[in-house]
N, C-alpha and C. Protein backbone atom coordinates (compact mmCIF):
# COMPACT_ATOMS: atom_id res chain seq x y z
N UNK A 1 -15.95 -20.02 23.48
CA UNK A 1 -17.07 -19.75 22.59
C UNK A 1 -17.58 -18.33 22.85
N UNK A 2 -17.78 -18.02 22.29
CA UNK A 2 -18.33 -16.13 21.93
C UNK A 2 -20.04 -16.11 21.95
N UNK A 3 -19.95 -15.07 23.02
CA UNK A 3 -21.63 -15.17 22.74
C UNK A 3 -22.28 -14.13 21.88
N UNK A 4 -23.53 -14.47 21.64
CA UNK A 4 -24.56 -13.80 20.66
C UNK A 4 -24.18 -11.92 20.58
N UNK A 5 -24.15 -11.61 21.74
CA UNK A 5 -23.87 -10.34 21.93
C UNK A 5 -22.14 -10.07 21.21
N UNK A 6 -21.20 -10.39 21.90
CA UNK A 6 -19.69 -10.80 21.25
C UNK A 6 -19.51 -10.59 20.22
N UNK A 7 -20.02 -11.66 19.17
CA UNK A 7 -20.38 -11.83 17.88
C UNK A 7 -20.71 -10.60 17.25
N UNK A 8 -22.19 -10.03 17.97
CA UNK A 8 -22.89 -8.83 17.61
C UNK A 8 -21.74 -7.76 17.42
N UNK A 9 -20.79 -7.62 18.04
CA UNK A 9 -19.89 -6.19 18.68
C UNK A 9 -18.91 -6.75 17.65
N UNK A 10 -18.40 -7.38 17.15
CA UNK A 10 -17.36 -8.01 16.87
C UNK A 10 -17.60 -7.67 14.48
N UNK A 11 -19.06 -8.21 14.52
CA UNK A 11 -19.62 -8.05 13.19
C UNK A 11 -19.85 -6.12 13.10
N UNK A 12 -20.19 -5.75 13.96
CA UNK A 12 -20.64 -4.05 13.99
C UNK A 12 -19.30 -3.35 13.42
N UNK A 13 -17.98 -3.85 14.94
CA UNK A 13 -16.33 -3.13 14.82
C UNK A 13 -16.11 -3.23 13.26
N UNK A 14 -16.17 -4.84 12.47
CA UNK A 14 -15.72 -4.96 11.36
C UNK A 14 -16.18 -4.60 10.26
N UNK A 15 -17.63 -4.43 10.24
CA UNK A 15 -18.57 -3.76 9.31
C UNK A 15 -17.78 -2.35 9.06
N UNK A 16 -17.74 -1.35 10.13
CA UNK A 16 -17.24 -0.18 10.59
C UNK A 16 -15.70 -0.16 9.85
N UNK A 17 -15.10 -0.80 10.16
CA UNK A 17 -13.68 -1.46 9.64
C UNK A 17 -13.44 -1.13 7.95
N UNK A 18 -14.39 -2.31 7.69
CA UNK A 18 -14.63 -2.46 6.28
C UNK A 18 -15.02 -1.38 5.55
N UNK A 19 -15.89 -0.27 5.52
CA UNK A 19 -16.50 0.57 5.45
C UNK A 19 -15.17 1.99 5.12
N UNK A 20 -14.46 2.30 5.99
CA UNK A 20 -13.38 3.06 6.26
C UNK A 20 -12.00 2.47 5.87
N UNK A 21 -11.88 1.15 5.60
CA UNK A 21 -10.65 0.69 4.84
C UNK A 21 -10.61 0.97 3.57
N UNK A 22 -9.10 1.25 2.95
CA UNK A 22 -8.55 0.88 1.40
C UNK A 22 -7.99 -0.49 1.34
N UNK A 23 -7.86 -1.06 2.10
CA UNK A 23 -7.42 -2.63 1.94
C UNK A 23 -7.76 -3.06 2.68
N UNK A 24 -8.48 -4.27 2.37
CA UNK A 24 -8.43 -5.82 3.18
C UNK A 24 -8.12 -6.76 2.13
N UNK A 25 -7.03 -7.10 2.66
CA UNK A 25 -6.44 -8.36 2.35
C UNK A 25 -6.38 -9.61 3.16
N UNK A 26 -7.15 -10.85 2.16
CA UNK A 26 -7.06 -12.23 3.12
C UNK A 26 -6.47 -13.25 3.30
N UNK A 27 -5.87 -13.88 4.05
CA UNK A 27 -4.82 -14.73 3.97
C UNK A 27 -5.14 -16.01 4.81
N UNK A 28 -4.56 -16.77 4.40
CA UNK A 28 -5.00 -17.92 5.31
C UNK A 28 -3.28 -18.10 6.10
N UNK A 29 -3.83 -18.50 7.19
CA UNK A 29 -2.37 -18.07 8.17
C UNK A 29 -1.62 -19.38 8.91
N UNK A 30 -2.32 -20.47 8.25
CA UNK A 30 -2.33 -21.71 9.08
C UNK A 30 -0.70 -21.81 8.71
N UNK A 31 -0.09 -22.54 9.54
CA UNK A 31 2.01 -22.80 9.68
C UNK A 31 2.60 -21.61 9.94
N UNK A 32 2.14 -20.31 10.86
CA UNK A 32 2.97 -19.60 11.09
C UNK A 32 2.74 -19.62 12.73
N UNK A 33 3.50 -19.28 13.49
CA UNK A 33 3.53 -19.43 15.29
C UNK A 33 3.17 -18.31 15.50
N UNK A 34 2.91 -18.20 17.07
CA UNK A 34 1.88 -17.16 17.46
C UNK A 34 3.51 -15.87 17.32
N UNK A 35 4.58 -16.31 17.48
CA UNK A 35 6.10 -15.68 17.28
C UNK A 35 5.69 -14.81 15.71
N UNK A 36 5.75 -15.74 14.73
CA UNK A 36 5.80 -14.98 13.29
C UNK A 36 4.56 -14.10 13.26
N UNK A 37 3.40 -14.09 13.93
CA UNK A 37 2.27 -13.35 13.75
C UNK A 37 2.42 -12.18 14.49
N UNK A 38 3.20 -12.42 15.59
CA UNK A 38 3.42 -11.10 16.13
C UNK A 38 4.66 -10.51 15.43
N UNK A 39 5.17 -11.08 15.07
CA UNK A 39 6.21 -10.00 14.29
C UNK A 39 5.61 -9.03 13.31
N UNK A 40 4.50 -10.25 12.11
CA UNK A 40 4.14 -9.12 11.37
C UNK A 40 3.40 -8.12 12.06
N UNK A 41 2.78 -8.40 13.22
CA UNK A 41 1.53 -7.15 13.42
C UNK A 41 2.56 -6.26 14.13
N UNK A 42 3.97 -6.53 14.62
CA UNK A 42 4.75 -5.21 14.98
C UNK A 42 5.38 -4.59 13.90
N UNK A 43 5.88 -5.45 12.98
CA UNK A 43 5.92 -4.78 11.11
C UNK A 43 5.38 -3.54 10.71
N UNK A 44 4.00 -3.82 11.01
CA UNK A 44 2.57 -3.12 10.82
C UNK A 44 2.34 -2.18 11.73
N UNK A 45 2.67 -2.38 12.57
CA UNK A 45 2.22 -1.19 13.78
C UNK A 45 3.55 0.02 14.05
N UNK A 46 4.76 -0.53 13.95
CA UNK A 46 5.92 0.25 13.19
C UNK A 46 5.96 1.26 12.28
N UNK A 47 4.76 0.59 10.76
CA UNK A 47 4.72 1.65 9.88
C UNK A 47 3.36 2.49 10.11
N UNK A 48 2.35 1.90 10.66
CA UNK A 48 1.29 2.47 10.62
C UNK A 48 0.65 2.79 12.05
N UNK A 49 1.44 3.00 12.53
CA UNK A 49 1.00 3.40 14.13
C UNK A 49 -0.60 3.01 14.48
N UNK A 50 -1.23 1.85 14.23
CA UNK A 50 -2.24 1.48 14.26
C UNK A 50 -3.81 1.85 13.32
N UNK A 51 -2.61 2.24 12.25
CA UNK A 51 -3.38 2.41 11.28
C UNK A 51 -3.90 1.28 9.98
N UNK A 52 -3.28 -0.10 10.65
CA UNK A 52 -3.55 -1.25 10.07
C UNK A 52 -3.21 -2.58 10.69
N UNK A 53 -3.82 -3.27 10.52
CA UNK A 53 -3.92 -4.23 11.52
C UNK A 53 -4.13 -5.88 10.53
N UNK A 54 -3.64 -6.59 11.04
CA UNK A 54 -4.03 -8.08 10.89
C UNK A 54 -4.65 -8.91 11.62
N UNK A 55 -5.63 -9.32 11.52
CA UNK A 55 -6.55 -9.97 12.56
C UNK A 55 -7.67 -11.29 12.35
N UNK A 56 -7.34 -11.76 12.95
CA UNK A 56 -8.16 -13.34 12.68
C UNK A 56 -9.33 -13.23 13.31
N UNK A 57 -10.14 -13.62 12.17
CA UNK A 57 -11.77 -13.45 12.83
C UNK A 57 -12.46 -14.50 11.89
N UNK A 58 -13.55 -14.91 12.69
CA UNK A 58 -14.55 -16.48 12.08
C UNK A 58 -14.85 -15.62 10.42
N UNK A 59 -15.09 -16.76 9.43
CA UNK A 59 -15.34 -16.55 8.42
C UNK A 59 -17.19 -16.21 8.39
N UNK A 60 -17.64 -17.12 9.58
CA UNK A 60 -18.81 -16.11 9.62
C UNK A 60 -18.91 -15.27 9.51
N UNK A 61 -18.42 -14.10 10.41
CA UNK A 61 -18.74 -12.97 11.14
C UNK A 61 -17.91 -11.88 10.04
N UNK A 62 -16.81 -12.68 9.38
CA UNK A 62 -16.25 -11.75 8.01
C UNK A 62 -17.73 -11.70 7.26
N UNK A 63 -18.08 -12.61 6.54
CA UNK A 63 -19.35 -12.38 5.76
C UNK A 63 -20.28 -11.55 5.79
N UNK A 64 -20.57 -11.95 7.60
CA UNK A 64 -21.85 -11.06 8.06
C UNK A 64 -21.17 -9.44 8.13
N UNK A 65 -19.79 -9.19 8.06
CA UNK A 65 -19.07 -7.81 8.18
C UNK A 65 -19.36 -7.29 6.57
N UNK A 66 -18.67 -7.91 6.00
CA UNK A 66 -18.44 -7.67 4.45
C UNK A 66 -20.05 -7.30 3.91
N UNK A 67 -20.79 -8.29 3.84
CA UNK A 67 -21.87 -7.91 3.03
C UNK A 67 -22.90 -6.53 3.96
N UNK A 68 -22.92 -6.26 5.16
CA UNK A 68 -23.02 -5.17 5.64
C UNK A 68 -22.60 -3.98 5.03
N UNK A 69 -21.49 -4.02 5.11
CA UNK A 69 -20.54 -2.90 4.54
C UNK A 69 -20.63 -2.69 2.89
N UNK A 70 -21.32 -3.52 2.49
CA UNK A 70 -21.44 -3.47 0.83
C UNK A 70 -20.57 -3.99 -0.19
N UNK A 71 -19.38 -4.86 0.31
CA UNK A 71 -18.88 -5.48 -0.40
C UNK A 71 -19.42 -6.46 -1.01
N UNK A 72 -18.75 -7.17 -2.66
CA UNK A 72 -19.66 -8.64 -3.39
C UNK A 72 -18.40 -9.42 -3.81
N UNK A 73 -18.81 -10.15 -4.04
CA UNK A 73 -17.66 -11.17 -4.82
C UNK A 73 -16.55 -11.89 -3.50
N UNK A 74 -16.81 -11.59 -2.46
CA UNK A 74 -15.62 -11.88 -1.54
C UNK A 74 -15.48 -13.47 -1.11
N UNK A 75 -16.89 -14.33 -0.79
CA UNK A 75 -17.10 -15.21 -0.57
C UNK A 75 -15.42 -16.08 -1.14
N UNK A 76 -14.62 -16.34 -2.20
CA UNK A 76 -13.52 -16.93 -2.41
C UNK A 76 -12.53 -16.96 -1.50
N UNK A 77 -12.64 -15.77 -0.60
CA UNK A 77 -11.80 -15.37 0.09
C UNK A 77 -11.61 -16.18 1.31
N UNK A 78 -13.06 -16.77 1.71
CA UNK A 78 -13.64 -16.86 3.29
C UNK A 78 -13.21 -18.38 3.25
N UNK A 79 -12.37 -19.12 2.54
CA UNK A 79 -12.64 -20.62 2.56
C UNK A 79 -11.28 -21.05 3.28
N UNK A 80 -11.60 -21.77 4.34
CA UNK A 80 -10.44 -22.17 5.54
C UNK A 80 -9.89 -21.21 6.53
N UNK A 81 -9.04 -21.03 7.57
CA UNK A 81 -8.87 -20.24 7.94
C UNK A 81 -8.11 -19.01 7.70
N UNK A 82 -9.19 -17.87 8.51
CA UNK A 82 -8.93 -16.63 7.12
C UNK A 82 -8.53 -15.23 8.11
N UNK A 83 -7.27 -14.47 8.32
CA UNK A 83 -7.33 -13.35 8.73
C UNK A 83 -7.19 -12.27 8.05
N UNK A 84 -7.33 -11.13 8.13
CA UNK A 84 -7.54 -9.77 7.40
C UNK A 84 -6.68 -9.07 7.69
N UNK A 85 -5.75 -8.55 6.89
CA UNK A 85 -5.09 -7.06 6.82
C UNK A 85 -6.26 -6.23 6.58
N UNK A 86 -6.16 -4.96 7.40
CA UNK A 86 -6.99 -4.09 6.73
C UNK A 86 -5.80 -2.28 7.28
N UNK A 87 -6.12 -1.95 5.87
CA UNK A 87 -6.23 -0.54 6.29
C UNK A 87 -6.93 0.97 6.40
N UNK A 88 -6.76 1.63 7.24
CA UNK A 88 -7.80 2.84 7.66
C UNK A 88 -7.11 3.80 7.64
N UNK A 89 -5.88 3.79 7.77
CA UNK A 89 -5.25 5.05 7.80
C UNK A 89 -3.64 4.77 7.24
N UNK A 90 -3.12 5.64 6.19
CA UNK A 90 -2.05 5.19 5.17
C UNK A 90 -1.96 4.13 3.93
N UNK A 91 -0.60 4.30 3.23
CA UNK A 91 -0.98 3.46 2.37
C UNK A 91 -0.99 2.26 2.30
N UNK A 92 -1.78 2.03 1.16
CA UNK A 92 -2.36 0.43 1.08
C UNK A 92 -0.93 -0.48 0.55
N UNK A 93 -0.67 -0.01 -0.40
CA UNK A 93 0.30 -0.29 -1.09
C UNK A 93 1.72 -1.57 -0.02
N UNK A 94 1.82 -0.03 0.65
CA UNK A 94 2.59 -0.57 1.67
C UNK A 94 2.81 -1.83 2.67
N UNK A 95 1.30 -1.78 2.87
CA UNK A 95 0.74 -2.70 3.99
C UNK A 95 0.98 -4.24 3.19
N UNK A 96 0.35 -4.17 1.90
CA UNK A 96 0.49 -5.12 1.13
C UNK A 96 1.80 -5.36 1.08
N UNK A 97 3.04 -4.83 0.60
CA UNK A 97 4.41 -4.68 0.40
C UNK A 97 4.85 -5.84 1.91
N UNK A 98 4.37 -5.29 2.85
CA UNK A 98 4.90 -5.99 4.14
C UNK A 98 4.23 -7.06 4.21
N UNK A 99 3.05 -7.60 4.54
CA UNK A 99 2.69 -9.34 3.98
C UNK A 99 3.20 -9.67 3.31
N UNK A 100 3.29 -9.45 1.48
CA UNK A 100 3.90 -9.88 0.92
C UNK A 100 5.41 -10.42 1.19
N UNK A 101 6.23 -9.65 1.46
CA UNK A 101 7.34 -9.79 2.18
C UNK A 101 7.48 -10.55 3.18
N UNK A 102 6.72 -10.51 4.00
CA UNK A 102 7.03 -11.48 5.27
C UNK A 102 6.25 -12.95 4.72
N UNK A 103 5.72 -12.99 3.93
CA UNK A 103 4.99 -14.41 3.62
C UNK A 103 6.42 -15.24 2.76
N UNK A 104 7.17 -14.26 1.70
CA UNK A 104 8.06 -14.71 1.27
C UNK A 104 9.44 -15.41 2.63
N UNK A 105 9.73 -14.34 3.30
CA UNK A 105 10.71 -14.28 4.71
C UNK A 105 10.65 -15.95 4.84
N UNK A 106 9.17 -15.92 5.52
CA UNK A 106 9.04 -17.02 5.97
C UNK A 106 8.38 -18.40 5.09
N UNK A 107 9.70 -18.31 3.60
CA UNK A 107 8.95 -19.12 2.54
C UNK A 107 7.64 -20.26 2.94
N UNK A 108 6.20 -19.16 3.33
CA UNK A 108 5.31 -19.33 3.37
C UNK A 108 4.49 -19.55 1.70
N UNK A 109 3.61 -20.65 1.28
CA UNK A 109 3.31 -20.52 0.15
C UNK A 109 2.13 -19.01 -0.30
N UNK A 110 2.66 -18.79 -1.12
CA UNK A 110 2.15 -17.03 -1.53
C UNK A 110 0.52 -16.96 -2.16
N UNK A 111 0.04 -18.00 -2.23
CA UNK A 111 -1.00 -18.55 -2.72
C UNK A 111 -2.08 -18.04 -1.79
N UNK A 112 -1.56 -18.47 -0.13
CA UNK A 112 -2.26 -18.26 1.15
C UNK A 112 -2.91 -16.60 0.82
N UNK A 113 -2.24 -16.04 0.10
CA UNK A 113 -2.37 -14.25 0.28
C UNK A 113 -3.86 -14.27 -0.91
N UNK A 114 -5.06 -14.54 -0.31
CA UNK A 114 -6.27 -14.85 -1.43
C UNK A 114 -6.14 -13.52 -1.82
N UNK A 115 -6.42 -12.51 -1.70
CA UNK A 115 -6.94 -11.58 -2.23
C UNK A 115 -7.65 -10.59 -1.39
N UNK A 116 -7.78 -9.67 -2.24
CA UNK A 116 -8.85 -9.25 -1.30
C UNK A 116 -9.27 -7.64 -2.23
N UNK A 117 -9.38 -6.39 -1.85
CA UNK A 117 -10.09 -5.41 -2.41
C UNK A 117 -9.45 -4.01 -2.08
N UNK A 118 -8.87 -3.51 -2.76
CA UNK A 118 -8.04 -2.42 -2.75
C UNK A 118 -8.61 -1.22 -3.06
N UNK A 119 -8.63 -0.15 -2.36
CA UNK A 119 -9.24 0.82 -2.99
C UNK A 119 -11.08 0.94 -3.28
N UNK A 120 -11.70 -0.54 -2.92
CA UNK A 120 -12.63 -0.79 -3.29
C UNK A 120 -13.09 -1.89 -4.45
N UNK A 121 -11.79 -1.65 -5.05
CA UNK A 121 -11.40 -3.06 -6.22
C UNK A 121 -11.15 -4.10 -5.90
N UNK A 122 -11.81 -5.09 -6.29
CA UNK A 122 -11.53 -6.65 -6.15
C UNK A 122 -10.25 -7.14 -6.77
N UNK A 123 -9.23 -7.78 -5.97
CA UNK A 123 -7.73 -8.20 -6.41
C UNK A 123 -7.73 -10.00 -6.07
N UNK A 124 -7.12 -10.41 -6.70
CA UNK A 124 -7.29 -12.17 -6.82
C UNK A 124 -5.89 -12.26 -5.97
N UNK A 125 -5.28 -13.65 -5.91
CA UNK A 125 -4.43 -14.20 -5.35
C UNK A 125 -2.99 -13.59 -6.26
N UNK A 126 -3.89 -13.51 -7.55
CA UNK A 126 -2.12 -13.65 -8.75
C UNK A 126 -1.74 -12.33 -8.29
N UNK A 127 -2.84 -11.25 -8.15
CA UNK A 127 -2.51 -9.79 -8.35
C UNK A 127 -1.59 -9.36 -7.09
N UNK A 128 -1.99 -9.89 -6.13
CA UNK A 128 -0.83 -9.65 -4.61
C UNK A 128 0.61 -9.28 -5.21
N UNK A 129 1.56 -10.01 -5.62
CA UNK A 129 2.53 -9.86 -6.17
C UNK A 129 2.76 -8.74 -7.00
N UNK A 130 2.11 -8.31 -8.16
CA UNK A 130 1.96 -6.45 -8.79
C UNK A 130 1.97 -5.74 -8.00
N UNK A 131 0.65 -5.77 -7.13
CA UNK A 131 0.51 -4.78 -6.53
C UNK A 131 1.71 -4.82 -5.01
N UNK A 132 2.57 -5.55 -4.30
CA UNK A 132 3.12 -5.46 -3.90
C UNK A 132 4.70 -4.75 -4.44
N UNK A 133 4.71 -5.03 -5.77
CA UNK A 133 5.66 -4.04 -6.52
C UNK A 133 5.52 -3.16 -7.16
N UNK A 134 4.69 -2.60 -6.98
CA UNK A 134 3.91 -0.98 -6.75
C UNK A 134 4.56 -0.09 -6.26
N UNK A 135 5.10 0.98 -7.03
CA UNK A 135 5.66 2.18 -6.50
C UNK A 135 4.89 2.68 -5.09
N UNK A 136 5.49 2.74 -3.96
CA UNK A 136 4.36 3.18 -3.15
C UNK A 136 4.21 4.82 -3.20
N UNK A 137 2.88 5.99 -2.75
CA UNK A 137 2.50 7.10 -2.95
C UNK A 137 3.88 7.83 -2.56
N UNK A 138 4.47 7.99 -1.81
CA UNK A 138 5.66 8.61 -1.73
C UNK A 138 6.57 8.94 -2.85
N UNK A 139 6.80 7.85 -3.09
CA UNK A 139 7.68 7.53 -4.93
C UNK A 139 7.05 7.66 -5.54
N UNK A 140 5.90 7.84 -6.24
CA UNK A 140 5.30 8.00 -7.01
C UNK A 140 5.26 9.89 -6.79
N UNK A 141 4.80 10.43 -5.75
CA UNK A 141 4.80 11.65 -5.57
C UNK A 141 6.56 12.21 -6.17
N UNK A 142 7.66 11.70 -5.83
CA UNK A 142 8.92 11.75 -6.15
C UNK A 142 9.07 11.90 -7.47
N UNK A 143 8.55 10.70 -7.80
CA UNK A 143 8.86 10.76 -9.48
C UNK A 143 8.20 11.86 -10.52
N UNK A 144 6.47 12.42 -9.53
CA UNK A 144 5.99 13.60 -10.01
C UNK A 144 6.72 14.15 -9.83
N UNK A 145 7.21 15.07 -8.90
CA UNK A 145 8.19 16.09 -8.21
C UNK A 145 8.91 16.43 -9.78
N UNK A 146 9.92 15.02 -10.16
CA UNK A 146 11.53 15.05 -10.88
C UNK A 146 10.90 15.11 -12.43
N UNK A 147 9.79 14.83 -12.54
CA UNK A 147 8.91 14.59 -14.02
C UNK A 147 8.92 16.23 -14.12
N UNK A 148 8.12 17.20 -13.17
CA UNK A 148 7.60 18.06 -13.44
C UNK A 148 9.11 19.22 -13.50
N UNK A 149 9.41 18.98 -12.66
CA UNK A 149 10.70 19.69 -12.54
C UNK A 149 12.10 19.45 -13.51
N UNK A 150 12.30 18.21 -14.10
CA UNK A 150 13.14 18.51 -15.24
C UNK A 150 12.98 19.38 -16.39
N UNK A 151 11.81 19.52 -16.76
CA UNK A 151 11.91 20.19 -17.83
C UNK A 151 12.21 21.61 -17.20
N UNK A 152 11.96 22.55 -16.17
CA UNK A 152 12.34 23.71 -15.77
C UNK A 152 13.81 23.62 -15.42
N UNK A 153 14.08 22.86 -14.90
CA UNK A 153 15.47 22.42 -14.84
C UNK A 153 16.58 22.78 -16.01
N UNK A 154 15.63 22.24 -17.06
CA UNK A 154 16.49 22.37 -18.79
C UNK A 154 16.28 23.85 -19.22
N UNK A 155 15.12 24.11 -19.00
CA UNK A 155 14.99 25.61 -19.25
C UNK A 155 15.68 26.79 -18.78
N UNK A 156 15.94 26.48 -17.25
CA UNK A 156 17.08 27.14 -16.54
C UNK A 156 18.40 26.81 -17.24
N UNK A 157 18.94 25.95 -17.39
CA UNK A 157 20.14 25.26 -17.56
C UNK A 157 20.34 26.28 -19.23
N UNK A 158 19.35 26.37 -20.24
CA UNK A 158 19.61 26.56 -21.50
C UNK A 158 19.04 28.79 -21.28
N UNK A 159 18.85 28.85 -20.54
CA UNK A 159 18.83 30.17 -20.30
C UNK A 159 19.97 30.76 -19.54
N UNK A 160 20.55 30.10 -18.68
CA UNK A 160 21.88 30.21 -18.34
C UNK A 160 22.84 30.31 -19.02
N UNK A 161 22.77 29.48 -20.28
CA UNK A 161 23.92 29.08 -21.43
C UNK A 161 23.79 30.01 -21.99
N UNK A 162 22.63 31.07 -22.71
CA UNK A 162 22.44 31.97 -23.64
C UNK A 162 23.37 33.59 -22.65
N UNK A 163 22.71 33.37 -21.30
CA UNK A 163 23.25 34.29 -20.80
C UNK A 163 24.66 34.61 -20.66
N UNK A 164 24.96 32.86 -20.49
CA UNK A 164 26.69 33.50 -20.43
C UNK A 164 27.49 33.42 -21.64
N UNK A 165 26.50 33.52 -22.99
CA UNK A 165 27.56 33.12 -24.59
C UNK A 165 27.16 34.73 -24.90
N UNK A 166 26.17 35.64 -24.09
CA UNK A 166 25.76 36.90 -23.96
C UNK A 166 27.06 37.50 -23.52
N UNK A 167 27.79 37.29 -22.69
CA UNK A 167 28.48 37.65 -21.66
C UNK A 167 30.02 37.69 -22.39
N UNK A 168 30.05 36.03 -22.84
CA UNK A 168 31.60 35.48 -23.55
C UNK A 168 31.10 36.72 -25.08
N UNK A 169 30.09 37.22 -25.59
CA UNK A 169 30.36 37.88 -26.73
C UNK A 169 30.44 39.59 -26.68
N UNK A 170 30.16 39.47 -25.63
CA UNK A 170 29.96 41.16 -24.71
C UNK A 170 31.31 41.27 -24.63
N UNK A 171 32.31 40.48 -23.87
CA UNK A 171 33.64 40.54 -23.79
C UNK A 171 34.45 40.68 -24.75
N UNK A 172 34.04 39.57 -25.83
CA UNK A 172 34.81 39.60 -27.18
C UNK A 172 35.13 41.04 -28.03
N UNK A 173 33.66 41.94 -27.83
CA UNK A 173 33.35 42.85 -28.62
C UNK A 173 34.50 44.00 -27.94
N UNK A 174 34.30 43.53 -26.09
CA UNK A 174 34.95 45.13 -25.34
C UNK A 174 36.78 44.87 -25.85
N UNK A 175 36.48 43.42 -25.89
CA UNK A 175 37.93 43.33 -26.36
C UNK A 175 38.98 43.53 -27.80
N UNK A 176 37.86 43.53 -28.32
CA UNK A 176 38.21 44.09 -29.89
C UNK A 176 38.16 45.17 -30.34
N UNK A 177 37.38 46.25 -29.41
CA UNK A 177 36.83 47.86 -29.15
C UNK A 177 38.01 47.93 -28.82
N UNK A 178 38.93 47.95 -27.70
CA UNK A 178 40.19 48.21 -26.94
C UNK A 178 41.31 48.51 -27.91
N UNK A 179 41.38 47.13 -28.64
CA UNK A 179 42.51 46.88 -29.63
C UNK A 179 42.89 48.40 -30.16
């Protein structure tokens, strides 16, 4: 049992948490071994060098975190047992991508993944799945990159062509001058 003070330090860290995250996502975690839980949080700590974390904490002390921090609507979230992805540092996208994934791995029902608030936005249970097939910022930066750059690409490519039908008629001419 956790005392008054505990509690206190525990609601402050997550307030703090909450506050500085782009994701918390909630899941209810009940049928996985203390084995599958540590896998995902080495998943997680792999990509995000402790820049996101999964962590089981009383649905109290979520509440008393959340509504601190200024979140509304979350209460759906808090019903049975409930741990938190959250992230503070990198993308969200991602983090989601890897629950998602490992909930499937371990044909865990996908339902468990309640929801939670992205970016600041409130996301339901259905939305997990979209947003887990979400280009993540990398690819998306990529696809800017190849968006912005084809068309210079074509422009080069069709300025090249003029230059060298410049070139094939420059020849034609020295070659018909000769004759």
């Amino acid at each position: 049992m956790l005392t008054r003070q505990q509690k206190e330090a525990i609601v402050k860290e997550m307030t703090e948490i909450f506050k500085r995250s782009s994701l918390a996502l909630f899941a209810d975690f009940t049928g996985f071994t203390v084995a599958d839980l540590t896998e995902l949080r080495s998943r997680l700590r792999e990509k995000y060098n402790g820049g996101a974390r999964f962590k089981v904490v009383k649905n109290t002390l979520l509440t008393l975190s959340l509504k601190d921090a200024g979140y509304e609507g979350y209460e759906e979230f808090l019903k049975g047992p409930t741990a938190v992805l959250y992230v503070t540092d990198g993308d969200p996208v991602e983090a989601v991508k890897i629950i998602y994934n490992f909930y499937k791995e371990k044909n865990a029902d996908l339902s468990k993944l309640k929801g939670g608030f992205l970016e600041g936005r409130k996301f339901s249970s259905e939305e997990v799945e979209k947003i887990a097939k979400l280009p993540s910022k990398e690819e998306l930066y990529a696809m800017l990159v190849g968006r912005v750059k084809a068309p210079i690409s074509g422009l080069v490519f069709v300025l090249s062509g003029i230059l060298r039908n410049l070139v094939l008629v420059l020849n034609a001419v020295k070659e018909k001058k000769s004759e």
